[in-house]
C-alpha atoms as a PDB file:
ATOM      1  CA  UNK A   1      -0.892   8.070 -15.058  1.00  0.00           C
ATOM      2  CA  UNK A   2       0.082   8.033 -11.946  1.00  0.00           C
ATOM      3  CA  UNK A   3      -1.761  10.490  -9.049  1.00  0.00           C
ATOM      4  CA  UNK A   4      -1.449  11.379  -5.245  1.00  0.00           C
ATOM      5  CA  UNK A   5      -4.659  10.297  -3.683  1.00  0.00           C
ATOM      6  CA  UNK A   6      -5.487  13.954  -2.734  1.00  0.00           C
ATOM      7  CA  UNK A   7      -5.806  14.545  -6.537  1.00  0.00           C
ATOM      8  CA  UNK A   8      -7.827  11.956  -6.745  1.00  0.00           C
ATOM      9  CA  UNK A   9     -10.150  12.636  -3.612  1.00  0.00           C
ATOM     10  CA  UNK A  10     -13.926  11.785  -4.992  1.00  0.00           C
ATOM     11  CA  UNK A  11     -12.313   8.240  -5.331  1.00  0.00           C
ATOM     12  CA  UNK A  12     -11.817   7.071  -1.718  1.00  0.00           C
ATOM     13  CA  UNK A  13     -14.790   5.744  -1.432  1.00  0.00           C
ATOM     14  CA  UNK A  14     -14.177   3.395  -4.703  1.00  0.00           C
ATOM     15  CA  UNK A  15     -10.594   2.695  -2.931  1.00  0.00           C
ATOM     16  CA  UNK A  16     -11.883   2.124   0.389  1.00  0.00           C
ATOM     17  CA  UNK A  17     -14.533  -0.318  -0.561  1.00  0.00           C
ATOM     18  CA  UNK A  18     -11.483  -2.058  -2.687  1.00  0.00           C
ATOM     19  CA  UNK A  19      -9.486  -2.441   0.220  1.00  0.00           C
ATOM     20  CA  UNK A  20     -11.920  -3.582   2.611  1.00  0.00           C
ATOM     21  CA  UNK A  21     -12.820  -6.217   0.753  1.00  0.00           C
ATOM     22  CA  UNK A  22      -9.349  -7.671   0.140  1.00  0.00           C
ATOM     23  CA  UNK A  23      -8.156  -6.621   3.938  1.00  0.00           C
ATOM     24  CA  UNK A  24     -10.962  -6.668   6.183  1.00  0.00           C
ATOM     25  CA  UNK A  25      -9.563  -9.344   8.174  1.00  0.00           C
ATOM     26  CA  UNK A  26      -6.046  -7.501   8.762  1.00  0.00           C
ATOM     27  CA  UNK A  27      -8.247  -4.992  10.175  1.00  0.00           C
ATOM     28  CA  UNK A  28     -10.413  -6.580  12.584  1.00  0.00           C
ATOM     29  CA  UNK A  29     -13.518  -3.826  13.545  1.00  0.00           C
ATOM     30  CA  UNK A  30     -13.115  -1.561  11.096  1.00  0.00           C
ATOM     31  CA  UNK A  31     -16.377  -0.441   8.979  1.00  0.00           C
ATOM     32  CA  UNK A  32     -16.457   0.427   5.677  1.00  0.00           C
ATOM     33  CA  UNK A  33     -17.024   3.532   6.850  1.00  0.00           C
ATOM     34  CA  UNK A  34     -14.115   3.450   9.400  1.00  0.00           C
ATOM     35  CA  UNK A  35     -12.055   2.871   6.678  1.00  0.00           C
ATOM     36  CA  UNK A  36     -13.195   5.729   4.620  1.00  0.00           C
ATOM     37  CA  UNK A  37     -12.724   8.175   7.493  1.00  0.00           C
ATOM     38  CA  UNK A  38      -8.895   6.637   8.025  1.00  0.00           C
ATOM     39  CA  UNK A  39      -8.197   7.708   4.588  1.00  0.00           C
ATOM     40  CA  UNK A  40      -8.777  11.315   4.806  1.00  0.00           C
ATOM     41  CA  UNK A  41      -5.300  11.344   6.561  1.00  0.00           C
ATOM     42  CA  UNK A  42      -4.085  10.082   3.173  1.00  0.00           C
ATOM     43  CA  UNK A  43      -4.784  13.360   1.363  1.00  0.00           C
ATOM     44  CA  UNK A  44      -2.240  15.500   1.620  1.00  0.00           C
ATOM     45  CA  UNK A  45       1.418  15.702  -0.516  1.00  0.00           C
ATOM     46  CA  UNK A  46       3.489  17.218   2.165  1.00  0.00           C
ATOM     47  CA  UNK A  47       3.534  14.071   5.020  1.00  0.00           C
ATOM     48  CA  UNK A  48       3.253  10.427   5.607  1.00  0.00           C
ATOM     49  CA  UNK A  49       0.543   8.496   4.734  1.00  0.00           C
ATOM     50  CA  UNK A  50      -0.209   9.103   1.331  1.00  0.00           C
ATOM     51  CA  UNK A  51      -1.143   7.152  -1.075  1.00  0.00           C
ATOM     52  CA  UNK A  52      -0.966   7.089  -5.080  1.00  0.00           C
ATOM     53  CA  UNK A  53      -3.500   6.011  -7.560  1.00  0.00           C
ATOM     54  CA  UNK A  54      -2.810   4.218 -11.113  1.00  0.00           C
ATOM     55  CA  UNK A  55      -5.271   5.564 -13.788  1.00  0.00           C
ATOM     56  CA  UNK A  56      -6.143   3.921 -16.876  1.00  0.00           C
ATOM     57  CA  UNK A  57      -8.462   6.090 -19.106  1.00  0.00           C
ATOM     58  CA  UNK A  58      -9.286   8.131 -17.089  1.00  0.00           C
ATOM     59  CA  UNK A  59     -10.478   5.415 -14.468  1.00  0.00           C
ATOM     60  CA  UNK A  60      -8.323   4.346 -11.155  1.00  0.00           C
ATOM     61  CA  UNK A  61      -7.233   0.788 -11.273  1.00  0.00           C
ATOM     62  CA  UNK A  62      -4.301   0.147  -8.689  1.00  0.00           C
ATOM     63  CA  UNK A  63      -3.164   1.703  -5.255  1.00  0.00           C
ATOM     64  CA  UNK A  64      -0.180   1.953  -3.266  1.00  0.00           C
ATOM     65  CA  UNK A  65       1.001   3.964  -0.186  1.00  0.00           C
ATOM     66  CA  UNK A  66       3.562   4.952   2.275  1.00  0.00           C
ATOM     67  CA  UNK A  67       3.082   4.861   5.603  1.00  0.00           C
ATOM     68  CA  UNK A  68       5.256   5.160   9.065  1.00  0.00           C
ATOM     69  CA  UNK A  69       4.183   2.194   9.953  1.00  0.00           C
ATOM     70  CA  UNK A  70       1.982  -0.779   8.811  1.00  0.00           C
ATOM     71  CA  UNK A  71       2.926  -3.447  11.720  1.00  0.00           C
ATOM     72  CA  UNK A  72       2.264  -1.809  15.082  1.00  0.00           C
ATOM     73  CA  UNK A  73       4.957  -4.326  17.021  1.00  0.00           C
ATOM     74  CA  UNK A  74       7.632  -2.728  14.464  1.00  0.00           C
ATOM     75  CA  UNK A  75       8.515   0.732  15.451  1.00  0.00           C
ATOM     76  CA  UNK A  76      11.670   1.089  14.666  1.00  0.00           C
ATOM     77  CA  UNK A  77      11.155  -0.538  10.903  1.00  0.00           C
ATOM     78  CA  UNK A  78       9.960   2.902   8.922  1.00  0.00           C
ATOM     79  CA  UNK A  79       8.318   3.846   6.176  1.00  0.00           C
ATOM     80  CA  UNK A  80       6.335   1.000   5.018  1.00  0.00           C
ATOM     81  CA  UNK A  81       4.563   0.064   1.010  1.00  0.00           C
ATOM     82  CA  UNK A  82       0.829  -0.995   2.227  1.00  0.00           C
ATOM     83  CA  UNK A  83      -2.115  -1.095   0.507  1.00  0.00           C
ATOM     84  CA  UNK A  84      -0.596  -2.426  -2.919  1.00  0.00           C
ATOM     85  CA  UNK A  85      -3.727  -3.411  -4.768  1.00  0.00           C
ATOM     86  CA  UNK A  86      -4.922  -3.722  -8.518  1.00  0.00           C
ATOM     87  CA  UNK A  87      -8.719  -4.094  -9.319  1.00  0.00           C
ATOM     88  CA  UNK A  88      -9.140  -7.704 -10.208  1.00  0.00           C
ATOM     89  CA  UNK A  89      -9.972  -7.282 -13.714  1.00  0.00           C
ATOM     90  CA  UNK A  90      -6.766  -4.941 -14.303  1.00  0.00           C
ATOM     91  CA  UNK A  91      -4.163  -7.548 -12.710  1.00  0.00           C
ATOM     92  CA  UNK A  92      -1.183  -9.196 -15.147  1.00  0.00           C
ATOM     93  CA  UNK A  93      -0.396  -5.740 -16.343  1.00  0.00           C
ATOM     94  CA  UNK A  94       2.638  -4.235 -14.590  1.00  0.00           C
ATOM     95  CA  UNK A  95       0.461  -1.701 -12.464  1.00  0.00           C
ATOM     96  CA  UNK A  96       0.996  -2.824  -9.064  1.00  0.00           C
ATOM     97  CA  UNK A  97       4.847  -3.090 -10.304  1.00  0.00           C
ATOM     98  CA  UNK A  98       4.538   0.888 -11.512  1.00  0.00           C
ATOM     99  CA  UNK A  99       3.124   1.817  -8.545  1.00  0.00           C
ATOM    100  CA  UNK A 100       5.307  -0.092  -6.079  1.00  0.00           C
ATOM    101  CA  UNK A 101       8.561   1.844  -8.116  1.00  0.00           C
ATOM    102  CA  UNK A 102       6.996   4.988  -7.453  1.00  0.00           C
ATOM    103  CA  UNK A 103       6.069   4.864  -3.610  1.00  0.00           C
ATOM    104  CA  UNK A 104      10.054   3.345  -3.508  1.00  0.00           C
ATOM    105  CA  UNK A 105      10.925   6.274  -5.252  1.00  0.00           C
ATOM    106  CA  UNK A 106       9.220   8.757  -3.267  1.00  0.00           C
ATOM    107  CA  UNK A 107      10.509   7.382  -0.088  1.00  0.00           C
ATOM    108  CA  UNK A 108      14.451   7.464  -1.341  1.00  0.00           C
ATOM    109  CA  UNK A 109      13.015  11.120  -2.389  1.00  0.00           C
ATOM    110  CA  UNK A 110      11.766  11.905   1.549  1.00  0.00           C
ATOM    111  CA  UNK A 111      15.291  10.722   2.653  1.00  0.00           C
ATOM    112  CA  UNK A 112      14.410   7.206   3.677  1.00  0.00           C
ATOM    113  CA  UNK A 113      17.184   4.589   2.724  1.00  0.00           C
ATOM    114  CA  UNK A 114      14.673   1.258   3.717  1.00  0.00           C
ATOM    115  CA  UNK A 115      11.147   0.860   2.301  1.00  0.00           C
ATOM    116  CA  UNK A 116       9.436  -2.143   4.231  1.00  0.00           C
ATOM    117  CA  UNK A 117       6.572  -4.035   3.416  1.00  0.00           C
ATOM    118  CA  UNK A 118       4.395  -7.361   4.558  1.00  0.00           C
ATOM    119  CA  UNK A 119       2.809  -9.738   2.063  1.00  0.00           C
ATOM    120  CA  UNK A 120       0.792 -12.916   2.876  1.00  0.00           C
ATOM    121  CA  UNK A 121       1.429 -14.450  -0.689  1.00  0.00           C
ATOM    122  CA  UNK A 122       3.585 -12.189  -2.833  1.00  0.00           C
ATOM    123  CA  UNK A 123       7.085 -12.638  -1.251  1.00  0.00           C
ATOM    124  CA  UNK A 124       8.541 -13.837  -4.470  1.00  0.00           C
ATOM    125  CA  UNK A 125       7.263 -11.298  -6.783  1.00  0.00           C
ATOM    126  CA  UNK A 126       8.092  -8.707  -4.282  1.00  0.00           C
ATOM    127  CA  UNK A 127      12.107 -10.498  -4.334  1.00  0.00           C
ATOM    128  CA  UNK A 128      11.835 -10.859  -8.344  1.00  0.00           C
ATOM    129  CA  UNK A 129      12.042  -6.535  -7.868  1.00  0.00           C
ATOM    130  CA  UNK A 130      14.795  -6.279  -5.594  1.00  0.00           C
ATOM    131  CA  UNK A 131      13.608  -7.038  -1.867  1.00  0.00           C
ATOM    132  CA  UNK A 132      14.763  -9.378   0.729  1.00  0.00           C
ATOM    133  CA  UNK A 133      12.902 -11.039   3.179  1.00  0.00           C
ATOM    134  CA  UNK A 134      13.108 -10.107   6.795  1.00  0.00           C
ATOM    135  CA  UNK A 135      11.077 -12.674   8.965  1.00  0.00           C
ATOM    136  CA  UNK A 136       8.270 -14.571   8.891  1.00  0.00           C
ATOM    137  CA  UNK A 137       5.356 -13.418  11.386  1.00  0.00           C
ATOM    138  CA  UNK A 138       1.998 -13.499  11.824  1.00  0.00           C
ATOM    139  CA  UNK A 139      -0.824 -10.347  11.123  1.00  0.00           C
ATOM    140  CA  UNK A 140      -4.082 -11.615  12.901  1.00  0.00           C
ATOM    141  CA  UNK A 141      -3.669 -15.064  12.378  1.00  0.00           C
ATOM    142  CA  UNK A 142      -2.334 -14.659   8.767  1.00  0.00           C
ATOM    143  CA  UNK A 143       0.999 -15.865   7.755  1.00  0.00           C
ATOM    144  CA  UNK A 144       2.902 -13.127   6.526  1.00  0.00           C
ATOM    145  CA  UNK A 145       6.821 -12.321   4.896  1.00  0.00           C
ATOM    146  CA  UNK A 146       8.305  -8.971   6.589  1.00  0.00           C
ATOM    147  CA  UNK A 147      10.569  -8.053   3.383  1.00  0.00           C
ATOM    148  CA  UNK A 148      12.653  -4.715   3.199  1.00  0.00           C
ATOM    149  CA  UNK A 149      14.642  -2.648   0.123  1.00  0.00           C
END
């Protein structure tokens, strides 16, 4: 099953300490707690960000999200997927996949006719499902594919 984050509120913390571990350094500064506080702008239905949450039994496994913008020197490029993530003992299993089909879906559903994206390592995955790559460009030091659908 497949939720909007607001629906699934008592979980940001669990979601927030998942991302910060896997994306602290994209996000130079920010706490824990930072992070925690950014996602309240995530709950809501009606706007950009949100964010959806894959449950398994009744348990959240896997994120994903739409956002105006996640690369601040790319203003015109809008929405953006971010925070595609799967907890590392659910991974292999199609949920990132799910989730990245529904965020696409809600943006053709918003009127968007481009979802973009960046990705350090999964540019081939991410073309294996329909997207092309942009440019190549750098995130804090980090090698990273801009890729668009």
């Amino acid at each position: 099953m497949i939720i909007n984050l607001k629906q699934a509120a008592p979980f940001v913390p669990l979601i927030a300490q998942w991302h910060q571990d896997e994306w602290a350094h994209l996000n130079p500064g920010e706490s824990l707690a930072g992070r925690i506080e950014r996602m309240q702008r995530y709950l809501n239905e009606d706007d950009l960000p949100q964010m959806w949450v894959k449950f398994v039994a009744g348990h959240p496994v896997a994120t994903a999200a739409l956002v105006d913008n996640d690369l601040p020197e790319s203003t015109s490029r809008t929405p953006w997927l971010a925070s595609v993530y799967t907890e590392a003992g659910n991974r292999g299993r199609g949920y990132a996949g799910e989730l990245v089909n529904h965020v696409y879906q809600q943006a053709l559903a918003l009127g968007y006719q481009h979802l973009w994206l960046y990705t350090p390592d999964a540019a081939p995955l991410y073309e294996r499902h329909g997207w092309q790559v942009i440019a190549d460009h750098q995130v804090y030091g980090e090698a990273v594919t801009i890729m668009c659908r």
